[in-house]
C-alpha atoms as a PDB file:
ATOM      1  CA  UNK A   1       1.622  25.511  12.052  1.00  0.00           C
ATOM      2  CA  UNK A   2      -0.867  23.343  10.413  1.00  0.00           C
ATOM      3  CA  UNK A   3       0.688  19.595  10.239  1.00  0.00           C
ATOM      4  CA  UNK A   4      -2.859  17.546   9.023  1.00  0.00           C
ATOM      5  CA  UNK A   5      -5.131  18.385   6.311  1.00  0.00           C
ATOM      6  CA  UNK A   6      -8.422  16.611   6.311  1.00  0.00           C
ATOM      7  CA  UNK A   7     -10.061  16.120   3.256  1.00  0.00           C
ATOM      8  CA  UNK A   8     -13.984  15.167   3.914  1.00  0.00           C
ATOM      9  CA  UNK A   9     -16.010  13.076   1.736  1.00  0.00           C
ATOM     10  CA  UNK A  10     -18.197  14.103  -1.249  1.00  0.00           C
ATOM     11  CA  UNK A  11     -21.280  16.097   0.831  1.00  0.00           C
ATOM     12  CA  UNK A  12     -19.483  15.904   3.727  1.00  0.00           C
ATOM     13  CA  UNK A  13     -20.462  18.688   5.092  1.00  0.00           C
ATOM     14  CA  UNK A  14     -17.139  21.108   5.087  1.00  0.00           C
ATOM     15  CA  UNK A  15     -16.472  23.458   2.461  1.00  0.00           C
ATOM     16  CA  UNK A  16     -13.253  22.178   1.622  1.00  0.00           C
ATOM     17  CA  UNK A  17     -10.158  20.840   3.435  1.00  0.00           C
ATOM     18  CA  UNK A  18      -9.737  20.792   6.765  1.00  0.00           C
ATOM     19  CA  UNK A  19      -6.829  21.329   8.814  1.00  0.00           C
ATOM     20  CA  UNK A  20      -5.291  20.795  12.310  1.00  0.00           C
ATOM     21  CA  UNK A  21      -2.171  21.805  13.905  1.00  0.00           C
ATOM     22  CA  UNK A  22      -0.381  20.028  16.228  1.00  0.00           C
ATOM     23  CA  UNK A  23      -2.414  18.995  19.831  1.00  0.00           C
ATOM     24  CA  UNK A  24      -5.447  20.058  18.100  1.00  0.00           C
ATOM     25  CA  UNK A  25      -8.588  17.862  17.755  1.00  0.00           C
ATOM     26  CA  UNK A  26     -11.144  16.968  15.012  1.00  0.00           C
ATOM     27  CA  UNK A  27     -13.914  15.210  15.869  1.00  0.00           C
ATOM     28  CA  UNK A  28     -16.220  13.381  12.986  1.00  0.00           C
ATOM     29  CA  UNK A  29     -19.760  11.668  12.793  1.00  0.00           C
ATOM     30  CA  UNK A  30     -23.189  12.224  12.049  1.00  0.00           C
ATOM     31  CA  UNK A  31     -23.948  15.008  14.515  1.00  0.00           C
ATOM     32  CA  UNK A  32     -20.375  16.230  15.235  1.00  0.00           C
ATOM     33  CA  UNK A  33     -20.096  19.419  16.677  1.00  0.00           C
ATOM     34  CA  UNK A  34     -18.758  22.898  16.188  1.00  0.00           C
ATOM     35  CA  UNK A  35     -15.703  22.806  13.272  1.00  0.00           C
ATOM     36  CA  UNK A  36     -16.122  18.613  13.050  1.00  0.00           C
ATOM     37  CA  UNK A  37     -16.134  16.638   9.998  1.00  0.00           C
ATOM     38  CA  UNK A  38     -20.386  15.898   9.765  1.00  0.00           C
ATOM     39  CA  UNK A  39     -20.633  12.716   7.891  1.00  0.00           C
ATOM     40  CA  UNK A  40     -24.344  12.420   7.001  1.00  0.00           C
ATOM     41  CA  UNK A  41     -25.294   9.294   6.952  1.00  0.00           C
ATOM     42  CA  UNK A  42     -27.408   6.799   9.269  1.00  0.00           C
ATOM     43  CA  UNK A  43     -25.018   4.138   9.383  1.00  0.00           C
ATOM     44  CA  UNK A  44     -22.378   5.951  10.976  1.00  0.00           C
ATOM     45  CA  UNK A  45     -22.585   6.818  14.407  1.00  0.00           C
ATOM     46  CA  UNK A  46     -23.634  10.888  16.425  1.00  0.00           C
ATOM     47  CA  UNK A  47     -20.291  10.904  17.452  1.00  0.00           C
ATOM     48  CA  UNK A  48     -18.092   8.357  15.220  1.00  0.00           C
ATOM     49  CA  UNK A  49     -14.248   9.393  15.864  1.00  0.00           C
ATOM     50  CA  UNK A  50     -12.051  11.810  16.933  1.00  0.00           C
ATOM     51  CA  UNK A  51      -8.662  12.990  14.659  1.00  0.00           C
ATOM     52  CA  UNK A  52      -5.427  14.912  16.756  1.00  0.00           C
ATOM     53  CA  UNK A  53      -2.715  16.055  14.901  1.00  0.00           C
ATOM     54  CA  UNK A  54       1.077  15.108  16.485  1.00  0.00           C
ATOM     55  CA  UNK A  55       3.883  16.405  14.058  1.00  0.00           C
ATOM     56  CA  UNK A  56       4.408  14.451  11.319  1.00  0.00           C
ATOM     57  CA  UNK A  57       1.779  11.864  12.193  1.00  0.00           C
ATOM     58  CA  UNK A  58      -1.961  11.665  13.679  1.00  0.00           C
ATOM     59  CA  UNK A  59      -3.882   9.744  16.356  1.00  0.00           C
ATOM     60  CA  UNK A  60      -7.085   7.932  15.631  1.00  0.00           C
ATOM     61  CA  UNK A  61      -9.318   7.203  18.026  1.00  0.00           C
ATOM     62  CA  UNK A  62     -12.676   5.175  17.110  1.00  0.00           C
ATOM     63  CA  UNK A  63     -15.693   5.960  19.026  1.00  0.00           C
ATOM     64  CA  UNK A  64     -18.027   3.652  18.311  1.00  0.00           C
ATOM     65  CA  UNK A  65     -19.412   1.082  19.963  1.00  0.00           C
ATOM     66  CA  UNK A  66     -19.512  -1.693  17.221  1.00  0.00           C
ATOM     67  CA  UNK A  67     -17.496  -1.036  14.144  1.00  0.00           C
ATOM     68  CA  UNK A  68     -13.924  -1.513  13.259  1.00  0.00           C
ATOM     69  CA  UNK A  69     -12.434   1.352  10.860  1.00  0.00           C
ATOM     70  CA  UNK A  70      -9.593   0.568   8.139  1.00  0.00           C
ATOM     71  CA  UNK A  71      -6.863   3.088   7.944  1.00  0.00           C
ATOM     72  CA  UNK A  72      -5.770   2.205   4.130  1.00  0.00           C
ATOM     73  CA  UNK A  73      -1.918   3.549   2.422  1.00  0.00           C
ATOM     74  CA  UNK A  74      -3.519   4.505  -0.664  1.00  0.00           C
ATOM     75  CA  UNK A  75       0.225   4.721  -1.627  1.00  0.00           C
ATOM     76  CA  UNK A  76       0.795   1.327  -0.197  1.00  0.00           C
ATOM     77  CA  UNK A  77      -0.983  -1.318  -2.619  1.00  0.00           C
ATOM     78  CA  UNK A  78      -3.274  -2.858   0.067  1.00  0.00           C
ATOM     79  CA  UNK A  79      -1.105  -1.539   3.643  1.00  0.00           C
ATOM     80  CA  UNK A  80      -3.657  -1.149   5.930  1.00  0.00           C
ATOM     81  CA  UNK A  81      -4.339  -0.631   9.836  1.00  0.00           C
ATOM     82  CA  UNK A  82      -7.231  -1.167  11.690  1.00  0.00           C
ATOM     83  CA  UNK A  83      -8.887   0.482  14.863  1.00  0.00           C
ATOM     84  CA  UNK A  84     -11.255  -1.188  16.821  1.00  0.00           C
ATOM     85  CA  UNK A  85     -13.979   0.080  18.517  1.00  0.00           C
ATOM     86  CA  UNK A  86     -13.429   2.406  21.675  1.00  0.00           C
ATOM     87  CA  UNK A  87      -9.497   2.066  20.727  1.00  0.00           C
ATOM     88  CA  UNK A  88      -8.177   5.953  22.144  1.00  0.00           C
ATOM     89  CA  UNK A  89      -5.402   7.456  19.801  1.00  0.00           C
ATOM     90  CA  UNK A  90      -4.134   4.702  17.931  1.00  0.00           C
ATOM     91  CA  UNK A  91      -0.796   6.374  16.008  1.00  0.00           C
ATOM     92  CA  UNK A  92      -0.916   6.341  12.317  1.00  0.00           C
ATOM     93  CA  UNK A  93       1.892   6.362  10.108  1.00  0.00           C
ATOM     94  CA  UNK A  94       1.349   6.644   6.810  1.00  0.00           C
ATOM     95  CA  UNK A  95       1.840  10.160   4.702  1.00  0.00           C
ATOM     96  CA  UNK A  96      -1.231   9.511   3.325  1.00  0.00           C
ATOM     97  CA  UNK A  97      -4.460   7.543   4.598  1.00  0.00           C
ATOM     98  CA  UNK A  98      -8.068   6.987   3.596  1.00  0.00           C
ATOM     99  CA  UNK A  99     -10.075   6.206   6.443  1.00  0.00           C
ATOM    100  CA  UNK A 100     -12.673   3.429   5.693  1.00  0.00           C
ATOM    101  CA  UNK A 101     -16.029   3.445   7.889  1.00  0.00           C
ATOM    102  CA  UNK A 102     -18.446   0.539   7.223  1.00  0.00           C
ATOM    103  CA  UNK A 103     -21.883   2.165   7.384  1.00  0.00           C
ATOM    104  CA  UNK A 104     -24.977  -0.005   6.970  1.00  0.00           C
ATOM    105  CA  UNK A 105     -23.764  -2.131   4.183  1.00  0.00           C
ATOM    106  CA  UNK A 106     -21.877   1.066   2.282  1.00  0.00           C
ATOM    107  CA  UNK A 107     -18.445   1.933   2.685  1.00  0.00           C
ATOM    108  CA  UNK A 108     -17.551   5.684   3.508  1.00  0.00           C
ATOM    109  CA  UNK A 109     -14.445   7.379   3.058  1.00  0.00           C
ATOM    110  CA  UNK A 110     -12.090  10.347   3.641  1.00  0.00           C
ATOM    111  CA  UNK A 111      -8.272  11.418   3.287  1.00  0.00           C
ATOM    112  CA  UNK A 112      -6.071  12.604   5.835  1.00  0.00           C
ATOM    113  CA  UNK A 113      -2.451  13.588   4.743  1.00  0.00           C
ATOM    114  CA  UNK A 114       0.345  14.268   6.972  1.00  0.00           C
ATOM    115  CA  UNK A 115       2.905  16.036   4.725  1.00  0.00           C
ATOM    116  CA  UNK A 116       5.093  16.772   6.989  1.00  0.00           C
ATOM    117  CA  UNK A 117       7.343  13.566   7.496  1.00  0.00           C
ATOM    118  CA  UNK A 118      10.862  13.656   8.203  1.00  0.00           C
ATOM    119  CA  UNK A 119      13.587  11.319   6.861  1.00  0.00           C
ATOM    120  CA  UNK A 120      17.155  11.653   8.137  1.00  0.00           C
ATOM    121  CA  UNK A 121      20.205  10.364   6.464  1.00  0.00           C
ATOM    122  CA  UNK A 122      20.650   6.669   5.375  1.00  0.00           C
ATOM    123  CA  UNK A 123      24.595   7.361   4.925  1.00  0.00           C
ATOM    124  CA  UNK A 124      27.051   5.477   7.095  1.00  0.00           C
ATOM    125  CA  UNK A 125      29.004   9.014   7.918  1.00  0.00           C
ATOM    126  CA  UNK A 126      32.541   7.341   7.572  1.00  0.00           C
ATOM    127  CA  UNK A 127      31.749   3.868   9.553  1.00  0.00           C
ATOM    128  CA  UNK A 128      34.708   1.152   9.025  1.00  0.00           C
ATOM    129  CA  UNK A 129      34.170  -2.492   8.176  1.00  0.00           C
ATOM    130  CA  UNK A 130      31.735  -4.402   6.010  1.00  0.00           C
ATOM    131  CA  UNK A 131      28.536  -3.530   4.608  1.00  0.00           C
ATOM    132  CA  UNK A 132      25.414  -4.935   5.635  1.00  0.00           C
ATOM    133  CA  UNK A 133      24.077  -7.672   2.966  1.00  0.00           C
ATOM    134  CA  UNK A 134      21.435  -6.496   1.521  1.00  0.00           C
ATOM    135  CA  UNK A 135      18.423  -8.959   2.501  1.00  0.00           C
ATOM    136  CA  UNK A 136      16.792  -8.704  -1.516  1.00  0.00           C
ATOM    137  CA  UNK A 137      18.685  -8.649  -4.131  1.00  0.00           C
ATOM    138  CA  UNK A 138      16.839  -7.694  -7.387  1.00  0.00           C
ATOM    139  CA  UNK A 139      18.525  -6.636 -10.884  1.00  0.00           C
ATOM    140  CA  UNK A 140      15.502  -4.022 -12.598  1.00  0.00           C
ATOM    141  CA  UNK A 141      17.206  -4.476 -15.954  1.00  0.00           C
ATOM    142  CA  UNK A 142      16.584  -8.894 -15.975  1.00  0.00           C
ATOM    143  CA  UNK A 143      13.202 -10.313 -17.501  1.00  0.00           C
ATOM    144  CA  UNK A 144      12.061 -11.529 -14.369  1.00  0.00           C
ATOM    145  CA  UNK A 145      11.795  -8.573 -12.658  1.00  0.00           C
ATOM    146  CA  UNK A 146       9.244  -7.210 -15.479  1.00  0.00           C
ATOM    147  CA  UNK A 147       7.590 -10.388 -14.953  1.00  0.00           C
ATOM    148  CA  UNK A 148       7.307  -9.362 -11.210  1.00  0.00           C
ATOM    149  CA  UNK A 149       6.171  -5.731 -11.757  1.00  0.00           C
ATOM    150  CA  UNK A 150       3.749  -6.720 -14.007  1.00  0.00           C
ATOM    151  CA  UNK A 151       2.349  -9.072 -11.345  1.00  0.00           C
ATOM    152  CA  UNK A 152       2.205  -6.492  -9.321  1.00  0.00           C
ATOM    153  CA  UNK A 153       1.038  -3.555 -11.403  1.00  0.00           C
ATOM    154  CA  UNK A 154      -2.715  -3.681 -10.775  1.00  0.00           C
ATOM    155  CA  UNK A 155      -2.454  -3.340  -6.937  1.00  0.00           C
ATOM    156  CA  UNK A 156      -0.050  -0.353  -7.736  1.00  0.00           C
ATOM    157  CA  UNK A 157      -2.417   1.418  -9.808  1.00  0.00           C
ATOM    158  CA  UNK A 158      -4.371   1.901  -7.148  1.00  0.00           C
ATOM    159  CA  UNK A 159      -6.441  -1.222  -6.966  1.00  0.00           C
ATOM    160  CA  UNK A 160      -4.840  -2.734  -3.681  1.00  0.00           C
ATOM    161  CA  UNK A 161      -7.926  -5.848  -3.977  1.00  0.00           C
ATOM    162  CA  UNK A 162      -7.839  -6.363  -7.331  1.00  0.00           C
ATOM    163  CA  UNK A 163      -6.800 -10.091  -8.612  1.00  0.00           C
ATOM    164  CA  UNK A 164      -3.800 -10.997 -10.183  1.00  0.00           C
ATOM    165  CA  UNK A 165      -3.080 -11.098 -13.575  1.00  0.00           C
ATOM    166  CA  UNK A 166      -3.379 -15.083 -15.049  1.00  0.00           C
ATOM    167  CA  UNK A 167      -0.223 -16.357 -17.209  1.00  0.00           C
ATOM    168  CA  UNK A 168      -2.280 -15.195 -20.379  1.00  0.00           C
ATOM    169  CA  UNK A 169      -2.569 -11.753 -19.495  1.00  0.00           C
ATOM    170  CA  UNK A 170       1.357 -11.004 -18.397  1.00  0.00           C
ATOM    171  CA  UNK A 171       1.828 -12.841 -21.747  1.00  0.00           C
ATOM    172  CA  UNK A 172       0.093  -9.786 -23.451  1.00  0.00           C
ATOM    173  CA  UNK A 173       1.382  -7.321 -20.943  1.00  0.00           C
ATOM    174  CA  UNK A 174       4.856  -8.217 -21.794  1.00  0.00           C
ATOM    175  CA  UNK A 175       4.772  -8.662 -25.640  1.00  0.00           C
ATOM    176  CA  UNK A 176       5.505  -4.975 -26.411  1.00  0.00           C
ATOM    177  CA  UNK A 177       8.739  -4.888 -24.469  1.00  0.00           C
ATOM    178  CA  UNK A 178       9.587  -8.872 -24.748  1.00  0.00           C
ATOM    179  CA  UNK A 179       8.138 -10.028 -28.377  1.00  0.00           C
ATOM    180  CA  UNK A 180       9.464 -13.499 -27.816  1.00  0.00           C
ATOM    181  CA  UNK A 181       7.799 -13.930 -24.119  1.00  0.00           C
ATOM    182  CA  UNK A 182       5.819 -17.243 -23.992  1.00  0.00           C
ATOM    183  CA  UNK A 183       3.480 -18.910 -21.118  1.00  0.00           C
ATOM    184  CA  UNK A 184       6.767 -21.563 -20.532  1.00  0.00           C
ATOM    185  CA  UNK A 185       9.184 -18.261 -19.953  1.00  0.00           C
ATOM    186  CA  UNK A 186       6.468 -16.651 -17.628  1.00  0.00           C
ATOM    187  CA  UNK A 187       6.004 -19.555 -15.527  1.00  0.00           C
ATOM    188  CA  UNK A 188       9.998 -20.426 -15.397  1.00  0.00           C
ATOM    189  CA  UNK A 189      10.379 -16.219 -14.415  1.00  0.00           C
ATOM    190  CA  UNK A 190       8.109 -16.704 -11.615  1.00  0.00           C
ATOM    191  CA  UNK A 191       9.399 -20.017 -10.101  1.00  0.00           C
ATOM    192  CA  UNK A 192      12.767 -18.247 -10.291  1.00  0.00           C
ATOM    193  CA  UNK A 193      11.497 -15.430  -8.542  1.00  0.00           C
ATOM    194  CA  UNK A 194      10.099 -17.941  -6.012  1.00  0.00           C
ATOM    195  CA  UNK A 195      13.447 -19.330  -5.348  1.00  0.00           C
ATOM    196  CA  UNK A 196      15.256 -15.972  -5.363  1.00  0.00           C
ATOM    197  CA  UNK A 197      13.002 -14.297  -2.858  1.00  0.00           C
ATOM    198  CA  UNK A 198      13.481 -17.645  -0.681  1.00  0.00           C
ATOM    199  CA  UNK A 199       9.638 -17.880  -0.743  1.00  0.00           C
ATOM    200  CA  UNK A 200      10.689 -21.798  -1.978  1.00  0.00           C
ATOM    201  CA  UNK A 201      13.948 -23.786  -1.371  1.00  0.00           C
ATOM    202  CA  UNK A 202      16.128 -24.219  -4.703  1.00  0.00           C
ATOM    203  CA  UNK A 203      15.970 -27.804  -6.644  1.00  0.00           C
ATOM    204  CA  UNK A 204      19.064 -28.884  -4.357  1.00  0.00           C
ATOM    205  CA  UNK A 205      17.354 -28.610  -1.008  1.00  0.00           C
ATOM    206  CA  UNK A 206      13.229 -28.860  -2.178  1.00  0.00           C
ATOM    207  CA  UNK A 207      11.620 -31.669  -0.270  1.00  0.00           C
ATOM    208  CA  UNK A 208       9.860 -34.006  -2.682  1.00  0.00           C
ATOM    209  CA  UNK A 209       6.262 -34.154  -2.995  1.00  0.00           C
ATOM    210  CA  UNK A 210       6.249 -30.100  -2.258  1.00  0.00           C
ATOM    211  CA  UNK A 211       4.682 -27.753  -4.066  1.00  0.00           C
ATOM    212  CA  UNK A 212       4.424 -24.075  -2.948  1.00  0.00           C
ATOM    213  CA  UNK A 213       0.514 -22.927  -3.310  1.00  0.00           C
ATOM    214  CA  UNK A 214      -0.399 -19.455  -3.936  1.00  0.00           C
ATOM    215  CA  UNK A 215       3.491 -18.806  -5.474  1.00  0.00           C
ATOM    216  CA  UNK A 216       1.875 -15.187  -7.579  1.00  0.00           C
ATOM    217  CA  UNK A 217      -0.033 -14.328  -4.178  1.00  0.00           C
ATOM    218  CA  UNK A 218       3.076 -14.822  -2.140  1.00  0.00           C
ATOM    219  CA  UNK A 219       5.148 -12.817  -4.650  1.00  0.00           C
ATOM    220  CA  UNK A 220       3.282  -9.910  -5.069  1.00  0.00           C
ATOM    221  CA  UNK A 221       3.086  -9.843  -1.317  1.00  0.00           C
ATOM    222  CA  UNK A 222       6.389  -9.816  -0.601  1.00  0.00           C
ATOM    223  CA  UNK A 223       7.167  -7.375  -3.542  1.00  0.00           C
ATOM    224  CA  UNK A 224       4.671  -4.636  -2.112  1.00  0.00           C
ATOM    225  CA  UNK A 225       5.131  -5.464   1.715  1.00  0.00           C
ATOM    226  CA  UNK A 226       8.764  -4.341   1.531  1.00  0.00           C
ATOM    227  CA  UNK A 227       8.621  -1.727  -1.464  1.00  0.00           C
ATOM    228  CA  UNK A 228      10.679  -4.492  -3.554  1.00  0.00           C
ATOM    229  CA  UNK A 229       8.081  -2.860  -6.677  1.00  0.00           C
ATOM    230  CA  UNK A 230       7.273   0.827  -6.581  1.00  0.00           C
ATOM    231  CA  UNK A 231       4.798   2.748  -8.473  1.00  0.00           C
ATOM    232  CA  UNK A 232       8.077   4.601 -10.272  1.00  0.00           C
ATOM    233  CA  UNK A 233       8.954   0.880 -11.554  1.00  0.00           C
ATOM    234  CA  UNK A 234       6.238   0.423 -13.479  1.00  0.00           C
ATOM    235  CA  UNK A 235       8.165   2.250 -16.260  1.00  0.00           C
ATOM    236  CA  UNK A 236       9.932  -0.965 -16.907  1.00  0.00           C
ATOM    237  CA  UNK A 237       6.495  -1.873 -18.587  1.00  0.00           C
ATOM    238  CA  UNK A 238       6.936   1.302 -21.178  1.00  0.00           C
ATOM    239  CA  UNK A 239       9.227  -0.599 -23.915  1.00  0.00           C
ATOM    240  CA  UNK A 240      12.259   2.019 -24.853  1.00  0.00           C
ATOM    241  CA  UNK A 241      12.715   1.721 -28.783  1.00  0.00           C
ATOM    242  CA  UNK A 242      15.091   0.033 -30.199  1.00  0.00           C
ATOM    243  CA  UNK A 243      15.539  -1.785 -26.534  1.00  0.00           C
ATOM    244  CA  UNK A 244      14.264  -4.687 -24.861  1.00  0.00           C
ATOM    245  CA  UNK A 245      14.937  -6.505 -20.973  1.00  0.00           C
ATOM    246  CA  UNK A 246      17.082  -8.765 -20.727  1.00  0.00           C
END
């Protein structure tokens, strides 16, 4: 059973996807042979990398003798791995990659998507005693976590470089759903975020003097790091008639 599809780049050199079941091998490059993935183009090496399918995941190996490739999470706003050169099956996780060759000052890419992932059962099947404190604690309904989505929302759109909104702009991006947000209330959401995501230490135990630099950078990170902000929560952005966050 086929457990990776590979789709190649435009003029790639397949006829459409490609796909690999389990042990099997794809090799790709300029000049790769047989059923490879031919990426024509002079930047990227005869015989570039090599693709083997394992279940629910795939192995990567780079082949070159110079370059490093990016495996990106499209899904993951920014989650990236990288192989370096000669590296020989390094495992990749993700459902869904884009693999990222630098090639003579252009950047080449193509998809692989393992569809097949498993999850088991979070459930704690009749286990006694306390539960496990949950290590964020976020409330999707409060102001301040549409101030954090919307921080986070053009890096979720697909974008995973793109630069964070300024004050003025989450200003505008909030008015439909919050007509009475200001610059003050933005900047007092994201200190409080700060604070609640222990990124800063509350009034009571700040050091004076401190300041915390990069406080949106640091947010967003943390937010999209540990899933904190999904793509689904972006419909906190869509303002329900007649309703408005708290």
């Amino acid at each position: 059973m086929y457990s990776v599809i590979v789709v190649p780049p435009p003029g790639g050199g397949a006829g459409g996807q490609l796909r690999i079941a389990c042990g099997e091998r794809l090799a790709f490059g300029r000049a790769a042979a047989g059923d490879g993935l031919t990426i024509g183009h002079e930047g990227v090496s005869r015989v570039a990398g090599e693709i083997t399918a394992q279940g629910n995941f795939w192995l990567l190996s780079n082949l070159s003798e110079h370059q490093t490739y990016v495996v990106e999470n499209p899904e993951g706003a920014g989650e990236h791995i990288k192989v370096a050169p000669g590296r020989i099956e390094a495992p990749v996780p993700f459902e869904f990659s884009r693999v990222v060759l630098p090639a003579a000052g252009d950047l080449l890419a193509f998809d692989v998507w393992a569809p097949r992932h498993v999850f088991g059962s979070v459930a704690r099947h009749g286990l006694t005693g306390p539960l496990t404190a949950p290590a964020f604690t976020l409330d999707r309904t409060k102001r301040y976590f549409a101030v954090l989505t919307a921080l986070c929302e053009p890096r979720l759109r697909g974008a995973p470089h793109a630069p964070l909104p300024v004050v003025e702009e989450l200003v505008e991006r909030l008015r439909p759903l919050w007509p009475a947000v200001s610059r003050s209330a933005v900047y007092w959401n994201i200190d409080y975020l700060a604070v609640k995501l222990r990124l800063r230490p509350g009034p009571d135990a700040a050091e004076p003097g401190r300041r915390l630099n990069g406080k949106k950078e640091s947010l967003v990170s943390l937010a999209l790091r540990f899933d904190l902000v999904r793509e689904d929560d972006l419909t906190v952005l869509a303002p329900v008639p007649g309703e408005v966050v708290r």
